[in-house]
N, C-alpha and C. Protein backbone atom coordinates (compact mmCIF):
# COMPACT_ATOMS: atom_id res chain seq x y z
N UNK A 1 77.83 59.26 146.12
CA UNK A 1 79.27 59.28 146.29
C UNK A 1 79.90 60.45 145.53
N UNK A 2 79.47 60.34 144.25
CA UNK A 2 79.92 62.14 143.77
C UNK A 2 79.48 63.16 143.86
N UNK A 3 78.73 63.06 144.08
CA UNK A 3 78.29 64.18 145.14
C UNK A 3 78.81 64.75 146.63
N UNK A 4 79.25 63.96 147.14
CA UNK A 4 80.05 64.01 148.64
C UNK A 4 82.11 64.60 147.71
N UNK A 5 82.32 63.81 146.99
CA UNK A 5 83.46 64.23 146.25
C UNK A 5 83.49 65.82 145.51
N UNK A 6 82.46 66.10 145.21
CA UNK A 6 82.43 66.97 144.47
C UNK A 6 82.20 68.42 145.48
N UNK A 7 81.66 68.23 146.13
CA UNK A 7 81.19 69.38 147.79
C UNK A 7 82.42 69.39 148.04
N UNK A 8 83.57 67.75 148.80
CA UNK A 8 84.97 68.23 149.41
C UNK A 8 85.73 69.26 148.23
N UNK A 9 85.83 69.10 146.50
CA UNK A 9 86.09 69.86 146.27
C UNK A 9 85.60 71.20 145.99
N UNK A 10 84.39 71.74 145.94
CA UNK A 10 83.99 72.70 146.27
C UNK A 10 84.80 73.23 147.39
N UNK A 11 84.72 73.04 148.77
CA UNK A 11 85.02 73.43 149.54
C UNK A 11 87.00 73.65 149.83
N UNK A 12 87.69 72.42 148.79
CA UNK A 12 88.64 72.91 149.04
C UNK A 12 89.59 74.06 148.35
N UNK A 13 88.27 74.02 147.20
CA UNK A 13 88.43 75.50 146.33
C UNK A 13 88.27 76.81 146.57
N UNK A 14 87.05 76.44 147.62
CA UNK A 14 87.23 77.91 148.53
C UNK A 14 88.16 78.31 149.24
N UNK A 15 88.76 77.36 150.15
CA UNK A 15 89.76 77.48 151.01
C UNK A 15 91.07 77.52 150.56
N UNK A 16 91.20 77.51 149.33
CA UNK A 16 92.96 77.93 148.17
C UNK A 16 92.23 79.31 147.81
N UNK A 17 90.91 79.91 147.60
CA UNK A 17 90.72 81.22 147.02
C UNK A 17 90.96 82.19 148.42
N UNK A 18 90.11 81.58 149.26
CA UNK A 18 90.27 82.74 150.84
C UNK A 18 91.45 82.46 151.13
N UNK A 19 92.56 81.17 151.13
CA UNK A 19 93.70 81.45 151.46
C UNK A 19 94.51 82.70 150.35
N UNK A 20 94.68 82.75 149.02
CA UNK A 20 95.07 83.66 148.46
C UNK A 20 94.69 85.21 148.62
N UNK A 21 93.07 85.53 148.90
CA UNK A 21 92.65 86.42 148.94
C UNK A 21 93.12 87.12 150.21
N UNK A 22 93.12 86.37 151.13
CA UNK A 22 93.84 86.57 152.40
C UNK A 22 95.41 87.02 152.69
N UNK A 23 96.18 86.22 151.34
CA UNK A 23 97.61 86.60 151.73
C UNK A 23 97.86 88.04 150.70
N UNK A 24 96.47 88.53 150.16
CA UNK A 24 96.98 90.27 149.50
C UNK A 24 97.57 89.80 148.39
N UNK A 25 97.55 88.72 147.58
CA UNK A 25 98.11 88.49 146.26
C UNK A 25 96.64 89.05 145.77
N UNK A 26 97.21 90.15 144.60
CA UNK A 26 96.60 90.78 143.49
C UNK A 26 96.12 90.29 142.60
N UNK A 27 95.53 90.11 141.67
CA UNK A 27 95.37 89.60 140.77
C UNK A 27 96.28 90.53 139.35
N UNK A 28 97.15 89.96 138.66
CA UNK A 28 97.74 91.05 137.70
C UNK A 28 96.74 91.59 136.79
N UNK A 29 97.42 92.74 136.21
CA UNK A 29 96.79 93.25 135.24
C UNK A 29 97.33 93.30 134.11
N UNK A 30 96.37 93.15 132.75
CA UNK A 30 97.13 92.94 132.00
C UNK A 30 96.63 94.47 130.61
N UNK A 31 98.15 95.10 130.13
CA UNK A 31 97.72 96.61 129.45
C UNK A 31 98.02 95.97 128.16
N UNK A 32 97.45 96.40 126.81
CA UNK A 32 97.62 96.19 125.47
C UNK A 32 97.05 97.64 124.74
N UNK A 33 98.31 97.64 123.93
CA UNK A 33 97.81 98.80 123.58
C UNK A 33 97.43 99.36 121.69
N UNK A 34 97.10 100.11 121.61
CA UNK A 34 96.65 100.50 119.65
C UNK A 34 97.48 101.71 119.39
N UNK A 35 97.64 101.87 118.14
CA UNK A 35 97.95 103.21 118.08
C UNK A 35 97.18 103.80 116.80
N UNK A 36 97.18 104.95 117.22
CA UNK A 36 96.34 105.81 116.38
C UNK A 36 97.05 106.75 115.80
N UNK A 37 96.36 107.15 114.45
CA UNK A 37 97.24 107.84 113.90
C UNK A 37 96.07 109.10 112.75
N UNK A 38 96.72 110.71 113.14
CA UNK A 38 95.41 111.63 112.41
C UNK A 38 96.23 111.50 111.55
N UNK A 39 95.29 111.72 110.04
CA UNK A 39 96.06 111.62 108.77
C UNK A 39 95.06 112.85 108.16
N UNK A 40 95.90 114.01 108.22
CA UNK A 40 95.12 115.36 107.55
C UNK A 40 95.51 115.50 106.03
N UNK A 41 94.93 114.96 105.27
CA UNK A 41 95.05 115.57 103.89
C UNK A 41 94.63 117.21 103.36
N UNK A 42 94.83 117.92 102.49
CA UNK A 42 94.62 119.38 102.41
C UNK A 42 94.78 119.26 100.94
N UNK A 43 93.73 120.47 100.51
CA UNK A 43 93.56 120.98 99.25
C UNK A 43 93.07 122.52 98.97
N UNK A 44 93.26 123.38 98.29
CA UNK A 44 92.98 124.77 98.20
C UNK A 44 91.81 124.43 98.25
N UNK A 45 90.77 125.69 97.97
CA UNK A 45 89.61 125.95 98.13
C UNK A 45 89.15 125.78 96.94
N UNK A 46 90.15 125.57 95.71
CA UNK A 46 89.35 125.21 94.07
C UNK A 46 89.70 123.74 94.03
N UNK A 47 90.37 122.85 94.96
CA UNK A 47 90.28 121.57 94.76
C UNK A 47 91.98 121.13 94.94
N UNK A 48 92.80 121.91 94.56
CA UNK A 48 93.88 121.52 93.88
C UNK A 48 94.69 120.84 95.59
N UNK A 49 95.02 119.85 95.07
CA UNK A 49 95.63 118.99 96.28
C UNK A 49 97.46 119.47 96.57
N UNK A 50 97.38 119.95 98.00
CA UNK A 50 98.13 119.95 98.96
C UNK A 50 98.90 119.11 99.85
N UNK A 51 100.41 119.27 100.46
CA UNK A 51 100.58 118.43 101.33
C UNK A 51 100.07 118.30 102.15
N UNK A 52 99.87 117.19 102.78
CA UNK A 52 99.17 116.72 104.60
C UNK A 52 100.07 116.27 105.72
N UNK A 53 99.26 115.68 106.43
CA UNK A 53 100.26 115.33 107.18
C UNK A 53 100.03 114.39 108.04
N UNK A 54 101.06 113.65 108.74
CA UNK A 54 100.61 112.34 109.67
C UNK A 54 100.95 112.85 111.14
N UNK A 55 100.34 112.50 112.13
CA UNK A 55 100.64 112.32 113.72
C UNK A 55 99.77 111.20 114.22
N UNK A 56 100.71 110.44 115.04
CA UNK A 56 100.23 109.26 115.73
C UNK A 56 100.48 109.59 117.29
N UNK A 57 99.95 108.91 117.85
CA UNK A 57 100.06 108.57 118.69
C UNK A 57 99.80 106.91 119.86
N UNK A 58 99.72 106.95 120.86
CA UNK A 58 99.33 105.22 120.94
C UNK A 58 97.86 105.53 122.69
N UNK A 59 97.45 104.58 122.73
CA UNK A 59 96.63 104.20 123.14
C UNK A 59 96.16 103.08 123.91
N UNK A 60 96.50 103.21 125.34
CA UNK A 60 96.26 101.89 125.91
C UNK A 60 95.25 101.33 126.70
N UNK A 61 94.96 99.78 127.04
CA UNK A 61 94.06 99.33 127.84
C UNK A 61 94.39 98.63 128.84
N UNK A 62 93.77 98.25 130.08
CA UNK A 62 94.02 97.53 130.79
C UNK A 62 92.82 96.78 131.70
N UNK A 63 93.10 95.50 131.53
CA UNK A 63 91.72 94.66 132.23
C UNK A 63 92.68 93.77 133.28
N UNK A 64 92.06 93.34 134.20
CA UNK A 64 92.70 92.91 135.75
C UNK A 64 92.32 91.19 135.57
N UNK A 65 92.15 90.57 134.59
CA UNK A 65 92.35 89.43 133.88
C UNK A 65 93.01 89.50 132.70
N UNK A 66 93.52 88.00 131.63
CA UNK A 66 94.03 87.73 131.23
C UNK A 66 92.89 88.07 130.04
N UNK A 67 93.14 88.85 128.87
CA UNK A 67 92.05 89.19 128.12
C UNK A 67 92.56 90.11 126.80
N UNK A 68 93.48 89.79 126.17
CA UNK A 68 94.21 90.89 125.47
C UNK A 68 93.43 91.93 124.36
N UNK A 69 92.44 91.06 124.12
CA UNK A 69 91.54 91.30 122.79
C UNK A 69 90.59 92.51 123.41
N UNK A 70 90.06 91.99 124.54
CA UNK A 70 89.43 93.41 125.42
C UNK A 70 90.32 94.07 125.72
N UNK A 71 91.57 94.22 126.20
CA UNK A 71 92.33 95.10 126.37
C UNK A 71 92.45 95.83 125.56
N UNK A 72 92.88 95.77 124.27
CA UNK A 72 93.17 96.52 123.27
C UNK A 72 91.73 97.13 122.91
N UNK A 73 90.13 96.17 123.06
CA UNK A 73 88.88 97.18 122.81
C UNK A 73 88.99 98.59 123.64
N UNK A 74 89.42 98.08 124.99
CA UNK A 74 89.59 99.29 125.62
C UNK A 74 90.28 100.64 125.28
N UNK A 75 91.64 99.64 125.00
CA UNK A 75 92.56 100.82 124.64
C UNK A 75 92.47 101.80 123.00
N UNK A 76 91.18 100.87 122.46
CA UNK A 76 90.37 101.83 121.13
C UNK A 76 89.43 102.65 121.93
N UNK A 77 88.94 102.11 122.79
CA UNK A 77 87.70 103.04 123.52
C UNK A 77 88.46 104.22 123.87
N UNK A 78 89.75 104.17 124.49
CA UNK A 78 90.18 105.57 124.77
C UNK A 78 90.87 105.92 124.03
N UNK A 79 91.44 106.10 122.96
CA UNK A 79 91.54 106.57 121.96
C UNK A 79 90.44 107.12 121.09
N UNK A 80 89.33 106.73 121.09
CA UNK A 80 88.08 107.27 120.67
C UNK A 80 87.78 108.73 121.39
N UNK A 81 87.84 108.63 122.56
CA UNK A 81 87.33 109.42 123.73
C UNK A 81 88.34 110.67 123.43
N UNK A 82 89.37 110.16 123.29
CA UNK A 82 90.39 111.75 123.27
C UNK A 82 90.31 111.94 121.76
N UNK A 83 90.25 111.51 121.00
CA UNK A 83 89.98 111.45 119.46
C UNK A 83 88.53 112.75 119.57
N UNK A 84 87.72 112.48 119.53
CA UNK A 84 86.23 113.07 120.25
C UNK A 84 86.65 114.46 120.60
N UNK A 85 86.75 114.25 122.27
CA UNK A 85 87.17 115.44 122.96
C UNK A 85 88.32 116.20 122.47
N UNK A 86 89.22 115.86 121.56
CA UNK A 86 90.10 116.80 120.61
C UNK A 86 89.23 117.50 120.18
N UNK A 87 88.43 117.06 119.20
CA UNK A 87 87.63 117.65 118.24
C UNK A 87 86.82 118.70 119.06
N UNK A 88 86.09 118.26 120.03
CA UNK A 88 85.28 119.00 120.84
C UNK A 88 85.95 120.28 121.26
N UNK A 89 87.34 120.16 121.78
CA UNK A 89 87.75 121.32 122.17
C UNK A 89 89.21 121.89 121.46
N UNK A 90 88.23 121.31 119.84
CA UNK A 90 89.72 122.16 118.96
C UNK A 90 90.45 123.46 118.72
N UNK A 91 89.70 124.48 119.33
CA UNK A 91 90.18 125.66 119.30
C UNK A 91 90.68 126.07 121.34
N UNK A 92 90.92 124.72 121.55
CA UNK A 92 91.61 124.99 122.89
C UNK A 92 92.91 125.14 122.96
N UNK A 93 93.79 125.46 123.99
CA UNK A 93 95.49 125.77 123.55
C UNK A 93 96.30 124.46 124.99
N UNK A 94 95.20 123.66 125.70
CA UNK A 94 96.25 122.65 126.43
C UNK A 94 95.44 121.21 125.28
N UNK A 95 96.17 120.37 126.18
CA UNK A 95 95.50 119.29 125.91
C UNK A 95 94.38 118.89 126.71
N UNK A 96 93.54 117.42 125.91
CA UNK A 96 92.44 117.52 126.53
C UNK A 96 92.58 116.62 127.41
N UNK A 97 91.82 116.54 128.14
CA UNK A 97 91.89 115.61 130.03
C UNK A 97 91.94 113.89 129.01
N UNK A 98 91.07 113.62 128.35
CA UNK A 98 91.02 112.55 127.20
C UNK A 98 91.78 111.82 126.73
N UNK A 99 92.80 113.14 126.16
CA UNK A 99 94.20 112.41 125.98
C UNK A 99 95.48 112.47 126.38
N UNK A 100 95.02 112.40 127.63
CA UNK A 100 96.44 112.43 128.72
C UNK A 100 96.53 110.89 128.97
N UNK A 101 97.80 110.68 130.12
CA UNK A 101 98.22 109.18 130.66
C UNK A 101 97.00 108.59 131.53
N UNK A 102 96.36 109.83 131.97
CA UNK A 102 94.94 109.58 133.03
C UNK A 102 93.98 109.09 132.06
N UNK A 103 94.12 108.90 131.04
CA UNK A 103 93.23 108.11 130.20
C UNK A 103 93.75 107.01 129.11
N UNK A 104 95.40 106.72 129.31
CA UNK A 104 96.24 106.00 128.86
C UNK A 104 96.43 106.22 127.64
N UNK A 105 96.34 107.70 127.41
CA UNK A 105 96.61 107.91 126.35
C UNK A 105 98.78 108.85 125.74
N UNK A 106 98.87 108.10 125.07
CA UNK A 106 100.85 108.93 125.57
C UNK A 106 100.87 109.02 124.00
N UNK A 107 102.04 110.06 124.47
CA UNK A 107 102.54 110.46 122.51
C UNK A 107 101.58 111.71 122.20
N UNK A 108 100.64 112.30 122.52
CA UNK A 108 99.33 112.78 121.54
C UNK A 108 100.71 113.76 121.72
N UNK A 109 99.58 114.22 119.71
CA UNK A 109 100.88 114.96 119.37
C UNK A 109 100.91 116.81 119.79
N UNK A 110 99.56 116.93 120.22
CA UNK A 110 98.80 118.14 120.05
C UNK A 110 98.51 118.59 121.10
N UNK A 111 99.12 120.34 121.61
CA UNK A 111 98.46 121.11 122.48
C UNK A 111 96.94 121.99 122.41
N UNK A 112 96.47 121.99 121.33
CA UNK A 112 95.61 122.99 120.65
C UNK A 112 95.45 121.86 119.32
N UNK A 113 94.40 121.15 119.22
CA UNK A 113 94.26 120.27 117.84
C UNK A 113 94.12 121.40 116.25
N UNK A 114 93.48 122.96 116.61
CA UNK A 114 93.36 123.77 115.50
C UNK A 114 94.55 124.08 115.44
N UNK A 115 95.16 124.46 116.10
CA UNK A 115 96.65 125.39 116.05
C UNK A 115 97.43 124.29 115.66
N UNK A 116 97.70 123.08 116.14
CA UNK A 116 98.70 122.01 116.03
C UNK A 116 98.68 122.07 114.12
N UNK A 117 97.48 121.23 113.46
CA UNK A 117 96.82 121.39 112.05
C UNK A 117 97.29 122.70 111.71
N UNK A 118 96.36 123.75 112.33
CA UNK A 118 97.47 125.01 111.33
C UNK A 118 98.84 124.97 111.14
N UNK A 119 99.41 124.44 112.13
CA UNK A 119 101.10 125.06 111.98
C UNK A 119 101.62 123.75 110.43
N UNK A 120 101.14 122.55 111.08
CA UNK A 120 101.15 121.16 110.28
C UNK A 120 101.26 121.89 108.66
N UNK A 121 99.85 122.23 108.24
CA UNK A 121 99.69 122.27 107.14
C UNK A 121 99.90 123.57 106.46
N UNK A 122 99.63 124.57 106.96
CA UNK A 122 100.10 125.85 106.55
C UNK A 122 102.16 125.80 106.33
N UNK A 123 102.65 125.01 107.42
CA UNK A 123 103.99 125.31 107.03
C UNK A 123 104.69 124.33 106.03
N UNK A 124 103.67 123.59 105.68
CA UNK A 124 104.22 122.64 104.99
C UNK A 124 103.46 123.10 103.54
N UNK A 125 102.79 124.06 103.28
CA UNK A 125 102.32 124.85 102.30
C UNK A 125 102.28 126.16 102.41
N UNK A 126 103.54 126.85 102.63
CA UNK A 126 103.57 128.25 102.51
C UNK A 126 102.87 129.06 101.32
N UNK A 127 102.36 130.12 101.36
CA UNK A 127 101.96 131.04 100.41
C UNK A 127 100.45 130.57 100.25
N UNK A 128 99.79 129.67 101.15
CA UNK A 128 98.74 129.63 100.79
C UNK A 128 97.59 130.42 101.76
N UNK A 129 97.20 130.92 101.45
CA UNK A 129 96.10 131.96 102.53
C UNK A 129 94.97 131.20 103.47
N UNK A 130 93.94 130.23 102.52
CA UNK A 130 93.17 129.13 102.98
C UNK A 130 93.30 128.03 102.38
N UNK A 131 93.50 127.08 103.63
CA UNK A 131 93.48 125.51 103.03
C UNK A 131 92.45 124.80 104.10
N UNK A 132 91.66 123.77 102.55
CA UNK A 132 90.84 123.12 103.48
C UNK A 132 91.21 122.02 103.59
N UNK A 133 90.99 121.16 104.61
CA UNK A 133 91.16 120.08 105.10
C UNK A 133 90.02 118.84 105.48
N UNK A 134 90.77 117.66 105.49
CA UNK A 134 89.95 116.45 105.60
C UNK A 134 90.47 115.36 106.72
N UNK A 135 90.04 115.48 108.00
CA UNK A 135 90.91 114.89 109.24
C UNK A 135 90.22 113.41 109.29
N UNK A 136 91.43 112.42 109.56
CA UNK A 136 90.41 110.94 109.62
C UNK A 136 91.50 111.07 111.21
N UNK A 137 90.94 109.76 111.73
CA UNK A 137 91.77 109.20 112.72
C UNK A 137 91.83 107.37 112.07
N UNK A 138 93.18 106.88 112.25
CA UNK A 138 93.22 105.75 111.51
C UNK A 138 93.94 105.02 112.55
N UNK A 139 93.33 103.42 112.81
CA UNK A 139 93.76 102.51 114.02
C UNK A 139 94.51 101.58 113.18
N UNK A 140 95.35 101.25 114.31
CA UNK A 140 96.29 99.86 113.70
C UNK A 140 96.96 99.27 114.92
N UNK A 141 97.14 97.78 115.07
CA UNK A 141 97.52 97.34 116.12
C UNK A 141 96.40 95.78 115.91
N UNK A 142 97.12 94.68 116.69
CA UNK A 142 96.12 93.52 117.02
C UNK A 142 94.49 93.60 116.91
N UNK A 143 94.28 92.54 116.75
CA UNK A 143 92.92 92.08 117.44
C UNK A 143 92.30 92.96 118.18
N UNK A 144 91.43 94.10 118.23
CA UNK A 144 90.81 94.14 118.91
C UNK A 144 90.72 96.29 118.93
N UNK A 145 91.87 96.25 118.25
CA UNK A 145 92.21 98.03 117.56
C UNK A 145 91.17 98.21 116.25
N UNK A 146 90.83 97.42 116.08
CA UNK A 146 89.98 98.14 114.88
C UNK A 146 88.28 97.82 115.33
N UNK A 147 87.72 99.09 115.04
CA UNK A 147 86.31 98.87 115.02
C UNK A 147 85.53 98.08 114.65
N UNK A 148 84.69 97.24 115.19
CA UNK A 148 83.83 96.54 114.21
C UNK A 148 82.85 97.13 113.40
N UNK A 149 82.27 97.04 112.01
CA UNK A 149 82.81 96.13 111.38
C UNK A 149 84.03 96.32 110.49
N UNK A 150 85.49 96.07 110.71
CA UNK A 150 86.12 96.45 109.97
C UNK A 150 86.93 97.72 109.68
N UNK A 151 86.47 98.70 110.83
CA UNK A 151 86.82 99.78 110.17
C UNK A 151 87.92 100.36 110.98
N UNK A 152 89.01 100.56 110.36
CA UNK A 152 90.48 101.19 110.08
C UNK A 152 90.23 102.47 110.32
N UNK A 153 89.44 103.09 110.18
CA UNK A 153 89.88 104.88 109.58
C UNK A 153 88.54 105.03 109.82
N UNK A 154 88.70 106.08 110.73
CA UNK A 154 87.46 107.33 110.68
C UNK A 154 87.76 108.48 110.36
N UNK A 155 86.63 109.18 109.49
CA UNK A 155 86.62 110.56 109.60
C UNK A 155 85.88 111.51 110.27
N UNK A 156 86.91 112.35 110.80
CA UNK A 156 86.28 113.13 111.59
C UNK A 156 85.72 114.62 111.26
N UNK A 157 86.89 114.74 110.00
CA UNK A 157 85.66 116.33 109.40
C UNK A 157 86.41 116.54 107.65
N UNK A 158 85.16 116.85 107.64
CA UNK A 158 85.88 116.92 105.83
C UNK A 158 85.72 118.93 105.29
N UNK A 159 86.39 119.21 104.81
CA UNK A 159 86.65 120.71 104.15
C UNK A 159 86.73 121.50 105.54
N UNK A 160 87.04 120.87 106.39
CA UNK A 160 87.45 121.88 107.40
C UNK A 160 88.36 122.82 107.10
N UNK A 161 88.13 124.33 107.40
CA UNK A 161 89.19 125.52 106.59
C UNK A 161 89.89 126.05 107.64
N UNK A 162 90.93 126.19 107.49
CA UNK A 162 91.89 126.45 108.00
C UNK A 162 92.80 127.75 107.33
N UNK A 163 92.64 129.01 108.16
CA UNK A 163 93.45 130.38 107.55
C UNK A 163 94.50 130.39 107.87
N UNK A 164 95.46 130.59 106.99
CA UNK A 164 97.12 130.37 107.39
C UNK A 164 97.59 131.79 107.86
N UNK A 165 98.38 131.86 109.03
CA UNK A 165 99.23 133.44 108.96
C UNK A 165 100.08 133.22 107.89
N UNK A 166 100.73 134.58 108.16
CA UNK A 166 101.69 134.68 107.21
C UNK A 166 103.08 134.24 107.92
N UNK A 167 103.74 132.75 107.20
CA UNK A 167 105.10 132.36 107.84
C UNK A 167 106.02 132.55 107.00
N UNK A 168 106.30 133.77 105.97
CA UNK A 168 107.40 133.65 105.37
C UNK A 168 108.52 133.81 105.92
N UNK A 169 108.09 134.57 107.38
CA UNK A 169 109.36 134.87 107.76
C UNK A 169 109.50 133.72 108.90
N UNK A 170 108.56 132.46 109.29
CA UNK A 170 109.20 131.56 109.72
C UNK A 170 107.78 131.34 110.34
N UNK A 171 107.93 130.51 111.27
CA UNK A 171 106.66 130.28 112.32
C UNK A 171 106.57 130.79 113.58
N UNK A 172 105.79 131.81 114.17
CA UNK A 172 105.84 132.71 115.62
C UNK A 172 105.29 131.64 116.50
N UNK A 173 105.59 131.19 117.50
CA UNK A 173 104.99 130.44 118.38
C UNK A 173 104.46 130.99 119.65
């Protein structure tokens, strides 16, 4: 007998899914997003500590179920990816394919990640010729923005040097 009960509902579960699937109802999607943020600290070349500087930006995900916690893994996964491919193509002058909206990435602060950092830290330390630098990328946001295990903040390069022009007379763009 439950068995015969249990088949009619089988079957009338199919026939509410092919009826839905049939009338073109979507299934929603659902986006959550992280934001990321480079935090460049700077120091001369004998140690002596410099201003730095912050740029964020945000980072989103989207899964076609109800899933927020993967959403937001996602939306660290691409933030990783343009995080990465910055680095990869830091002496480039657009942005990278990585961290565009085609990868749900909005806000990035940077056309050229070397040039962006130079202007950052050189103008916010005039008179200095070389400054080196220490780039992290740092997550914040729900459940599911931070790396496992735990981890907040990556770094992505330490004493990276950076030659300043000369901006006394302002910044040439």
């Amino acid at each position: 007998m439950y068995g015969h009960i249990s088949s009619i509902l089988a079957i009338a579960a199919a026939g509410i899914a092919l009826s839905l699937s049939s009338t073109g109802v979507a299934a929603k999607d659902y986006t959550r997003s992280c934001t990321a943020t480079y935090v460049i600290s700077a120091t001369t070349p004998t140690g002596a500590r410099l201003t730095g500087a912050n740029f964020s930006f945000t980072g989103k995900g989207t899964v076609g179920y109800y899933a927020p916690n993967t959403a937001r893994e996602r939306a660290l996964k691409n933030i990783n990816e343009c995080v990465d491919d910055a680095w990869a193509h830091r002496l480039g002058t657009s942005v990278p394919r990585a961290c565009t909206s085609s990868n749900q990435i909005h806000g990035y602060p940077f056309t050229g990640l070397h040039v962006g950092i130079m202007q950052a830290v050189c103008l916010a330390n005039r008179g200095h010729d070389q400054i080196l630098i220490n780039l992290h990328v740092g997550y914040d946001g729900d459940t599911g923005c931070i790396a496992y295990p735990n981890i907040w903040r990556r770094l992505i390069t330490q004493a990276y040097t950076i030659n300043c022009p000369d901006y006394s007379a302002g910044p040439s763009h």
